[in-house]
C-alpha atoms as a PDB file:
ATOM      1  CA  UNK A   1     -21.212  -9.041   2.517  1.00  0.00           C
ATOM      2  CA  UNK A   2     -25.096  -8.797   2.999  1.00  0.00           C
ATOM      3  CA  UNK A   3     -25.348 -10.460   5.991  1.00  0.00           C
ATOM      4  CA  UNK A   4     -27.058  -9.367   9.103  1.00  0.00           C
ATOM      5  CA  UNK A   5     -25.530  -9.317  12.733  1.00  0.00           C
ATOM      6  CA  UNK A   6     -27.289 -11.447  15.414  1.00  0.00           C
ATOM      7  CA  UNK A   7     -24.701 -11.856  18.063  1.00  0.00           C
ATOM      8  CA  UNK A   8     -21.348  -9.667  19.006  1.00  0.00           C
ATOM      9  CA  UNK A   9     -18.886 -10.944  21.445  1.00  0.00           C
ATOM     10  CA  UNK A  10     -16.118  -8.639  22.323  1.00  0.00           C
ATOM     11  CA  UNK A  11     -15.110  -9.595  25.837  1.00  0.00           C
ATOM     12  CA  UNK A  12     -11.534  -8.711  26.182  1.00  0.00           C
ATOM     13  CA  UNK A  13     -12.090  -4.593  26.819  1.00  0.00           C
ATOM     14  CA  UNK A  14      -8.187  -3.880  26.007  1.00  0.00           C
ATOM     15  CA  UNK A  15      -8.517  -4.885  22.611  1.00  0.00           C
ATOM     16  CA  UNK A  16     -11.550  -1.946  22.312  1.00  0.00           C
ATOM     17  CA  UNK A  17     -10.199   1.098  21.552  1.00  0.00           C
ATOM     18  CA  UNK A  18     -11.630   4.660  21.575  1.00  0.00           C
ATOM     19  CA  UNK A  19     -13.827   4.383  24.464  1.00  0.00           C
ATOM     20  CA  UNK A  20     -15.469   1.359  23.054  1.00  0.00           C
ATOM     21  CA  UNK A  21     -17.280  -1.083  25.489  1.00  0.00           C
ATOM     22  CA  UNK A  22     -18.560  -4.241  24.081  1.00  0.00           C
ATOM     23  CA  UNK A  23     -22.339  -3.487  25.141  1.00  0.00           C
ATOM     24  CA  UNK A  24     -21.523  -0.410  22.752  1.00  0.00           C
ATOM     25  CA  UNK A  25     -20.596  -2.342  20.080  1.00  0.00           C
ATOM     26  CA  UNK A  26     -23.164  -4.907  20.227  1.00  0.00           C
ATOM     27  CA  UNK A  27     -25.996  -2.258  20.704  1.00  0.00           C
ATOM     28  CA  UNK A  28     -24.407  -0.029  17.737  1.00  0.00           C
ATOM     29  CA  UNK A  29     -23.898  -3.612  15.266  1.00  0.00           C
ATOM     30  CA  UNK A  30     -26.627  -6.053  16.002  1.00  0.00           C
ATOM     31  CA  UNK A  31     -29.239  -6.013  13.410  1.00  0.00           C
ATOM     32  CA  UNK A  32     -26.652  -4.428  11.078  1.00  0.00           C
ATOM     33  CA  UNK A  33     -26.030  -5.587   7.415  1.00  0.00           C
ATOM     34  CA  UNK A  34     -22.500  -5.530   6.305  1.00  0.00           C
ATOM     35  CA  UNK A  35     -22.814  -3.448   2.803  1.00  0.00           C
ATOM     36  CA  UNK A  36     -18.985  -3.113   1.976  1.00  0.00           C
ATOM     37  CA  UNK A  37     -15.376  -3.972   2.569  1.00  0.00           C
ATOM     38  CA  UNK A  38     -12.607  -1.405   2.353  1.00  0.00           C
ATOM     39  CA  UNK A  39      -8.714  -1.121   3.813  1.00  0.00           C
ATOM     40  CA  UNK A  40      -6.954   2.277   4.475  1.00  0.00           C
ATOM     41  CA  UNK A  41      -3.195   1.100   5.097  1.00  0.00           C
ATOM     42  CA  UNK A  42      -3.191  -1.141   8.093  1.00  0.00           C
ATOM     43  CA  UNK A  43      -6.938  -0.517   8.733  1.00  0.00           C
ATOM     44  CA  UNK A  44      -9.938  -2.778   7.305  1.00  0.00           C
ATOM     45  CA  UNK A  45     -12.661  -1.141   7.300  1.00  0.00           C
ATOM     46  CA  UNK A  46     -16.247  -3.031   7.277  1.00  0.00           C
ATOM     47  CA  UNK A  47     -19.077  -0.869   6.182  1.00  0.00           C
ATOM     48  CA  UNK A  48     -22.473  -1.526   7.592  1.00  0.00           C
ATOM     49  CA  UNK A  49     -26.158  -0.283   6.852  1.00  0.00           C
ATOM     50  CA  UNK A  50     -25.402   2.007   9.813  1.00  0.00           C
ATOM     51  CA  UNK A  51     -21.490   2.686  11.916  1.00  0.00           C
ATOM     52  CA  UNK A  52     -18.202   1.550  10.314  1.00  0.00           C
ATOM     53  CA  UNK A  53     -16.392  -0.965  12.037  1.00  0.00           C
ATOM     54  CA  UNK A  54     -12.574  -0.419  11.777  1.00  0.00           C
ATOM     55  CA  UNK A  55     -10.404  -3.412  12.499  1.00  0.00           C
ATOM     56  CA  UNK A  56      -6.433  -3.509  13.187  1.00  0.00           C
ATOM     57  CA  UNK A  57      -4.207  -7.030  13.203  1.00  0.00           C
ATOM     58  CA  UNK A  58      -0.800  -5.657  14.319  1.00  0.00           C
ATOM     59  CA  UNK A  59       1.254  -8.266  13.612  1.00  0.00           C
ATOM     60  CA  UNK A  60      -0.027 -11.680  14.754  1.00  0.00           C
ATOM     61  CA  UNK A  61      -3.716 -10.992  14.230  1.00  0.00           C
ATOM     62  CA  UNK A  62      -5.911 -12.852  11.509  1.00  0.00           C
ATOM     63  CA  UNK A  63      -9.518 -12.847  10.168  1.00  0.00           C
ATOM     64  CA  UNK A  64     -11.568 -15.830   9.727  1.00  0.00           C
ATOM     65  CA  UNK A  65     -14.698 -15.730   8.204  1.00  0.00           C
ATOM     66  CA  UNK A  66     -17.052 -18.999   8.050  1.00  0.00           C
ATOM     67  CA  UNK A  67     -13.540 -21.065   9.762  1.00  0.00           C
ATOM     68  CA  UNK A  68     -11.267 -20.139   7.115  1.00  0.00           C
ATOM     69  CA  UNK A  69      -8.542 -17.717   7.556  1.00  0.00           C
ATOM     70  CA  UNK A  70      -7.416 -14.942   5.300  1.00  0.00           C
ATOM     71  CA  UNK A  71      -3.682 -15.812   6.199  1.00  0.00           C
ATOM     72  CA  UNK A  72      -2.495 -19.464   6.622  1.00  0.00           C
ATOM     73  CA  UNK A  73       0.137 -18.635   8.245  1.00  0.00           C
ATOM     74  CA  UNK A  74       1.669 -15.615  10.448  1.00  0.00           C
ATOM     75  CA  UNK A  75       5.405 -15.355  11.120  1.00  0.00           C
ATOM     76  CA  UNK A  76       5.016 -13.802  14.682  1.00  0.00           C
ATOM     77  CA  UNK A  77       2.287 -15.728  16.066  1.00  0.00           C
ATOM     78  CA  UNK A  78       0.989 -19.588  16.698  1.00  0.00           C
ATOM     79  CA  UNK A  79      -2.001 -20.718  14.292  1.00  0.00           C
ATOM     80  CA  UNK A  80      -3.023 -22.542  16.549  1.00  0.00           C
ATOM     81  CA  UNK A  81      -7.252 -23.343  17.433  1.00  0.00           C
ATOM     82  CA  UNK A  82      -7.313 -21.157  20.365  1.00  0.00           C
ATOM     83  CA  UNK A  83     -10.845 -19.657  21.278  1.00  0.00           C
ATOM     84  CA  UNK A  84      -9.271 -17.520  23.998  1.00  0.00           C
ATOM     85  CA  UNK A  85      -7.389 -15.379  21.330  1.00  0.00           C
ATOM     86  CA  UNK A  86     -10.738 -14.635  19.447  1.00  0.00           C
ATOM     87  CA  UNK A  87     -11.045 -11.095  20.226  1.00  0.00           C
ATOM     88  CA  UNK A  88     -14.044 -10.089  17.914  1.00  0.00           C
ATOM     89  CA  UNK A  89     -17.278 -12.307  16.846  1.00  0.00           C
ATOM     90  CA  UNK A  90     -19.711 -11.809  14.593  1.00  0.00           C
ATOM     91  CA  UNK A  91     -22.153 -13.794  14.590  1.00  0.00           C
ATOM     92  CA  UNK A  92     -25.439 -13.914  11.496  1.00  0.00           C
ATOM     93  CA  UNK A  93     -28.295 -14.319  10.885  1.00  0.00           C
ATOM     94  CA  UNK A  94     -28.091 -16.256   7.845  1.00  0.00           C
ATOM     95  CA  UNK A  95     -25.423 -18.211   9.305  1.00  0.00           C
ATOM     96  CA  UNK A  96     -21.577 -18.272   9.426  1.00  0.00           C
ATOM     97  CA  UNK A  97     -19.565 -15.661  11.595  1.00  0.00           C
ATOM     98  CA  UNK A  98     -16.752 -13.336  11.529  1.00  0.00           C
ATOM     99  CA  UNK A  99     -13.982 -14.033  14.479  1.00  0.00           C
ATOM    100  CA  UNK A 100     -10.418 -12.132  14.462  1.00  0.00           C
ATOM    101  CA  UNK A 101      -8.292 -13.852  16.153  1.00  0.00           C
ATOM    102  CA  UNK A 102      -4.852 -12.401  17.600  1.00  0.00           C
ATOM    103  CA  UNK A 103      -2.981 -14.213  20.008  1.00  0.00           C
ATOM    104  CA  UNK A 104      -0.342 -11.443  21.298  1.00  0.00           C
ATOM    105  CA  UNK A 105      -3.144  -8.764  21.164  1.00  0.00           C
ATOM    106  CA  UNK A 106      -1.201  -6.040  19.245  1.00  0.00           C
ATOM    107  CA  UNK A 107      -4.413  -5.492  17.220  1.00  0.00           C
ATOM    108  CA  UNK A 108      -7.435  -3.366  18.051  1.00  0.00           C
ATOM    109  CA  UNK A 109     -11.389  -2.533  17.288  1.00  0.00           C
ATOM    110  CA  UNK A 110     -12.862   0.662  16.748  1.00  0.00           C
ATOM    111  CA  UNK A 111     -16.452   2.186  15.562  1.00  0.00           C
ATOM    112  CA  UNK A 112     -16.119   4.984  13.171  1.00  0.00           C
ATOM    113  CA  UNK A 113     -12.681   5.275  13.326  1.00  0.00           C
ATOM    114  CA  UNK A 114     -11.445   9.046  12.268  1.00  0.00           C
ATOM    115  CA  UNK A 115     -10.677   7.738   8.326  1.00  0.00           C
ATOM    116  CA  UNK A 116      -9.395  11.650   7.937  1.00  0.00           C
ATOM    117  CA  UNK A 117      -6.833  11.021  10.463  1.00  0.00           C
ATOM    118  CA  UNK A 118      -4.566   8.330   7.710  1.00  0.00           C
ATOM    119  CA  UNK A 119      -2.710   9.648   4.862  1.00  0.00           C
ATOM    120  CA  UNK A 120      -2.758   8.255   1.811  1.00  0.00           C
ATOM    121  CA  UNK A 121      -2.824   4.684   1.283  1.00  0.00           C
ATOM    122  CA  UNK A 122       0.641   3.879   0.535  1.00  0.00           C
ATOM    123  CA  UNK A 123      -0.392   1.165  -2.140  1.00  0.00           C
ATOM    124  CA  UNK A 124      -2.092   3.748  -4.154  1.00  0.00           C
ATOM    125  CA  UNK A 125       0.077   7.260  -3.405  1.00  0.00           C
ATOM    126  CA  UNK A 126       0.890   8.867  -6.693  1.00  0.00           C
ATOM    127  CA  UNK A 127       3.943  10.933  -7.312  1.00  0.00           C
ATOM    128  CA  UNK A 128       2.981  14.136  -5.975  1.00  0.00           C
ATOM    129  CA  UNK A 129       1.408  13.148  -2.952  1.00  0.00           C
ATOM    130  CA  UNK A 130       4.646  11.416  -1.475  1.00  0.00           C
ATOM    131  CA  UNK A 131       6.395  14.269  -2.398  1.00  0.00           C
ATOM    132  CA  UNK A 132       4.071  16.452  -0.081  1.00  0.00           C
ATOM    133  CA  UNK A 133       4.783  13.991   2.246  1.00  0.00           C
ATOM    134  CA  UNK A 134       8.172  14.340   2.143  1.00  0.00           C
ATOM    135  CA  UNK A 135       8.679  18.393   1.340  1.00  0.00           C
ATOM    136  CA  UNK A 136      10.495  20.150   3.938  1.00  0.00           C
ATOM    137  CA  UNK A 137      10.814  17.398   7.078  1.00  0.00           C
ATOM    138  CA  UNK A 138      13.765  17.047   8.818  1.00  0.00           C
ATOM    139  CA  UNK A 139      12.361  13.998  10.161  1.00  0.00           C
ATOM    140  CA  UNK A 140      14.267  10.704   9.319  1.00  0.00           C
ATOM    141  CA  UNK A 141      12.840   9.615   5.889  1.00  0.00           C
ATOM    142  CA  UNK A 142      11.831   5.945   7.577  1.00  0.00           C
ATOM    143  CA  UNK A 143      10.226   7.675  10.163  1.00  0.00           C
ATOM    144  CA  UNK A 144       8.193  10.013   7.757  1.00  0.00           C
ATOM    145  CA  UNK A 145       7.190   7.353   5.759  1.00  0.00           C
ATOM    146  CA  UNK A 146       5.482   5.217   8.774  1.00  0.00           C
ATOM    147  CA  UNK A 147       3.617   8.304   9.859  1.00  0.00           C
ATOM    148  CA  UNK A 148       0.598   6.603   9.053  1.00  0.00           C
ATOM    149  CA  UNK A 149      -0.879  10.448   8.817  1.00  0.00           C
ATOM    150  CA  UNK A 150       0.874  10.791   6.155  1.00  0.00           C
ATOM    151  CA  UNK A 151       1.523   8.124   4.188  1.00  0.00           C
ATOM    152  CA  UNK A 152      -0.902   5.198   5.361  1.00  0.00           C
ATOM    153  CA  UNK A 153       0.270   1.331   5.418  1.00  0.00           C
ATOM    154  CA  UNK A 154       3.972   1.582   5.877  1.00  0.00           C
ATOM    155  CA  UNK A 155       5.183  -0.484   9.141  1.00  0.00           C
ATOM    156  CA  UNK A 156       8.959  -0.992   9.806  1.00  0.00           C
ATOM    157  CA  UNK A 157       9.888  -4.006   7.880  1.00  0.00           C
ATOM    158  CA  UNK A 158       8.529  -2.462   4.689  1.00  0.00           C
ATOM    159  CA  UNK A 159      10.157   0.528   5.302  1.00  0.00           C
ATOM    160  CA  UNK A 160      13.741  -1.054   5.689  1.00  0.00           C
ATOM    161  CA  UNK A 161      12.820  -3.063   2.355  1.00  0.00           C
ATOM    162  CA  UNK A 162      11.500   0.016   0.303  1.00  0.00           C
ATOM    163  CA  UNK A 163      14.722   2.029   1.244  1.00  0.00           C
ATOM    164  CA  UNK A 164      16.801  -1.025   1.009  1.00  0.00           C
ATOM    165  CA  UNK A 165      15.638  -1.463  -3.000  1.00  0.00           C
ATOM    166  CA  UNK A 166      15.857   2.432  -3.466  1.00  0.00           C
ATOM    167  CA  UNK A 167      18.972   2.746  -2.193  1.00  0.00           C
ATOM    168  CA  UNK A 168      18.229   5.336   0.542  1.00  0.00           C
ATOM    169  CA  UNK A 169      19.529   6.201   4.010  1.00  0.00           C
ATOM    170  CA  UNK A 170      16.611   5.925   6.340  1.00  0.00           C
ATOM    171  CA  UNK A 171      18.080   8.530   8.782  1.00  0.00           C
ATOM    172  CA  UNK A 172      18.399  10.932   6.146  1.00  0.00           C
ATOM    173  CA  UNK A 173      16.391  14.085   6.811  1.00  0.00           C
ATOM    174  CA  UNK A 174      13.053  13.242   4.598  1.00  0.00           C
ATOM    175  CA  UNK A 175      12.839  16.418   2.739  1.00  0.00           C
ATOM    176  CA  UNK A 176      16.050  15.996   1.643  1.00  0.00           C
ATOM    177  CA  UNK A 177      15.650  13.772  -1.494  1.00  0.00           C
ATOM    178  CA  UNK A 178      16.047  15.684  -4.894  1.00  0.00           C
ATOM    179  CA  UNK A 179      13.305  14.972  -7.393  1.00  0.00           C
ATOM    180  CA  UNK A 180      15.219  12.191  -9.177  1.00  0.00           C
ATOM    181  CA  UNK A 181      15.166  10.155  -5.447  1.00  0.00           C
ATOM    182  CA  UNK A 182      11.406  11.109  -4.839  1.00  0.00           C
ATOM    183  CA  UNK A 183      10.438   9.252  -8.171  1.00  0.00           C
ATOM    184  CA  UNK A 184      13.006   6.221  -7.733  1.00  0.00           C
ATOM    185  CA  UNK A 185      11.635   5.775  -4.181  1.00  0.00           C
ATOM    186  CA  UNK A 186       7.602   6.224  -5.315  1.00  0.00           C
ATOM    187  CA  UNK A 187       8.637   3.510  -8.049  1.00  0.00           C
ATOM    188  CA  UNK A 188      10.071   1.535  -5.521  1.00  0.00           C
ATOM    189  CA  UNK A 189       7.551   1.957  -2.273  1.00  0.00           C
ATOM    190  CA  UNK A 190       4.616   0.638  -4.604  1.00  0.00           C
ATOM    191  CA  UNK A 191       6.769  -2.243  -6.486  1.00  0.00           C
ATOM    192  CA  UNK A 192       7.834  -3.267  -3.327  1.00  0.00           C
ATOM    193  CA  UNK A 193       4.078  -2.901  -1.838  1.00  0.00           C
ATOM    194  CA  UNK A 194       2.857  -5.292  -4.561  1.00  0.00           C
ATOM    195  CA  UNK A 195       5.572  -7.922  -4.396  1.00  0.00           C
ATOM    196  CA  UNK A 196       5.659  -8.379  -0.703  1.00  0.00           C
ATOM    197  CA  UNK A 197       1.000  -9.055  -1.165  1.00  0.00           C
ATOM    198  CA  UNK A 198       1.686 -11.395  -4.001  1.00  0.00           C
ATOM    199  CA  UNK A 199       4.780 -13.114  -1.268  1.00  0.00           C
ATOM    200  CA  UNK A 200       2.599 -13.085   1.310  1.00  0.00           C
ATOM    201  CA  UNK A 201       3.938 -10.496   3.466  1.00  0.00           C
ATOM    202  CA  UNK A 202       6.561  -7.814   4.850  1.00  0.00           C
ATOM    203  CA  UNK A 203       8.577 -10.436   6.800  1.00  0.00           C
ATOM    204  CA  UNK A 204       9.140 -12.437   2.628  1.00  0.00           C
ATOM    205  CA  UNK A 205      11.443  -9.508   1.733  1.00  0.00           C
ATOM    206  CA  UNK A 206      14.547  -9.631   0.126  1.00  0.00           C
ATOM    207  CA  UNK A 207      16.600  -7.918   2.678  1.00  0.00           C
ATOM    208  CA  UNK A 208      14.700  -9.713   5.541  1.00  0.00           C
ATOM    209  CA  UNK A 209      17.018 -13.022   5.772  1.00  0.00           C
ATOM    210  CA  UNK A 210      19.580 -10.821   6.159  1.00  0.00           C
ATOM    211  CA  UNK A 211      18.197  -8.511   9.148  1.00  0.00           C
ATOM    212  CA  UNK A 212      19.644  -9.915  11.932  1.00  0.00           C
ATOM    213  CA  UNK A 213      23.156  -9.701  13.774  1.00  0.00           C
ATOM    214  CA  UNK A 214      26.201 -10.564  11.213  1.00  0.00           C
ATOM    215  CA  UNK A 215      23.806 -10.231   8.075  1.00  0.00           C
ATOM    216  CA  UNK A 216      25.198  -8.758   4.873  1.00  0.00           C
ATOM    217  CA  UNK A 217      23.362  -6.811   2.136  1.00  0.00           C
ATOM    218  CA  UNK A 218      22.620  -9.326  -0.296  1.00  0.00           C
ATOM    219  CA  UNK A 219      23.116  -7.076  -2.836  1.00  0.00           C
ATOM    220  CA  UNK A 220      27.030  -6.112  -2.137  1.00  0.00           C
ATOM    221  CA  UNK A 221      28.010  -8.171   0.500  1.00  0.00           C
ATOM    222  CA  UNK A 222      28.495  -5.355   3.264  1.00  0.00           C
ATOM    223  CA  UNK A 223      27.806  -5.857   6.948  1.00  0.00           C
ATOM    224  CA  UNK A 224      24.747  -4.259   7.339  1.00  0.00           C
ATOM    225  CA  UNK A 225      24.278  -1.676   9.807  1.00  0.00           C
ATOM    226  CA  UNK A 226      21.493  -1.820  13.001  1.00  0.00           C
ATOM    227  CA  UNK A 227      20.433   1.719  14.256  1.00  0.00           C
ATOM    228  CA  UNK A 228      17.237   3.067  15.825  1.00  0.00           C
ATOM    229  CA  UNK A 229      15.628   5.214  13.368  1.00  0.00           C
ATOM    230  CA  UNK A 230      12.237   6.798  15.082  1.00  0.00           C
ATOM    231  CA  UNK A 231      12.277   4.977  17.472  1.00  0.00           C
ATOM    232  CA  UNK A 232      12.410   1.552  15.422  1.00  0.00           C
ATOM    233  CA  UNK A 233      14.919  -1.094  14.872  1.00  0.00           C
ATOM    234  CA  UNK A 234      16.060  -0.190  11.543  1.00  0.00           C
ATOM    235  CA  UNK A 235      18.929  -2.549   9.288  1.00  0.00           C
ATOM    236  CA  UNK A 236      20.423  -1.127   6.480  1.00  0.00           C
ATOM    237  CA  UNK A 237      23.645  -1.089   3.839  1.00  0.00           C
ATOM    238  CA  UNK A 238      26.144   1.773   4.458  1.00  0.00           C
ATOM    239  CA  UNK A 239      27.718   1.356   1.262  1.00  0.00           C
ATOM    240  CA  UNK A 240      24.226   1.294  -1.431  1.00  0.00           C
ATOM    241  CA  UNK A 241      22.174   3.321   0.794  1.00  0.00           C
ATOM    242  CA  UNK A 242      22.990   6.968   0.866  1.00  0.00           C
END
């Protein structure tokens, strides 16, 4: 933070989104101090003294800043020193840079992304608000909770862990939890949250070993079961999860 942009590169044009051309983003950036750092679910946002950048890492993305990444490692993707896969570089004028580097490109840019657009962060929802969430949808619970318009941050293998350790059905209709299941699944979707960060991510969960063809719920031992639910891959325990 504090330092001032001198040089943008941005020369894959898929991984823009919105309309975004990298003369854009160099003309809207360069010059630009960066004044704050925030995250809205799967979004980081980086504030300057003028737009908002909004980056997205999908699942093999990373961010190094100054040559040191934020993740050592990614399950999905190579770490390897590839300056092809840098899709993003900021470059300052005090020195250093900024690169993201994703080698599968499932990540994205944006300027000003529409921050009214998310829900609320998922690591912070309170009681209440996933109830709102949740009131009156027929859609499948897993599929209501990654509607990142409502409920910002959830991607599919947290969702299979949260409902695996609150022993819920993902295809059950989402508004049909009683208020007893709301509260056990709020205590267990931010739990869950904050032991998979301090793990170091979704794929270190405890039903994750297991999601695969033959697993077994490691909590009872029964063949777990592999629907799609919204259009996901989705593993779960017919005999806990109801």
């Amino acid at each position: 933070m504090g330092r001032h942009v001198e040089r943008v590169e941005a020369s894959d044009a898929w991984y823009l989104k919105g309309g975004l051309t990298d003369t854009a983003l160099a003309a809207a950036v360069h010059g630009r101090r960066l004044t704050a750092l925030r995250r809205i679910g799967k979004l980081l946002l980086l504030d300057t003294d003028g737009p908002t950048l909004g980056l997205r890492f999908g699942m093999t993305g990373r961010l190094l800043v100054d040559g040191v990444p934020g993740v050592e490692e990614l399950q999905h993707a190579s770490v390897r020193d590839v300056p092809a896969w840098d899709r993003l570089v900021l470059g300052f004028v005090e020195g250093g840079e900024l690169r993201v580097r994703d080698p599968r490109r499932l990540g994205g840019v944006i300027l000003d992304p529409d921050e009214a657009a998310l829900g609320v962060d998922a690591a912070g929802v309170r009681p209440a608000q996933l109830r709102d969430a949740l009131a009156g949808s027929t859609a499948p619970l897993k599929a209501r909770l990654m509607d990142q318009a409502r409920l910002a941050g959830v991607g599919n293998l947290i969702a299979d862990e949260v409902l695996y350790r609150a022993a819920l059905d993902p295809a059950r209709p989402a508004g049909s939890l009683g208020p007893k299941e709301v509260r056990r699944l709020h205590r267990h979707l931010r739990s869950t949250i904050d032991d998979l960060l301090s793990r170091g991510g979704s794929h270190l969960g405890d039903l994750i070993p297991s999601r695969g063809p033959g697993g077994t719920c490691p909590r009872d031992g029964t063949p777990l079961v592999r629907r799609t639910v919204g259009g996901r891959t989705t593993w779960s325990c017919p005999r806990h999860q109801r």
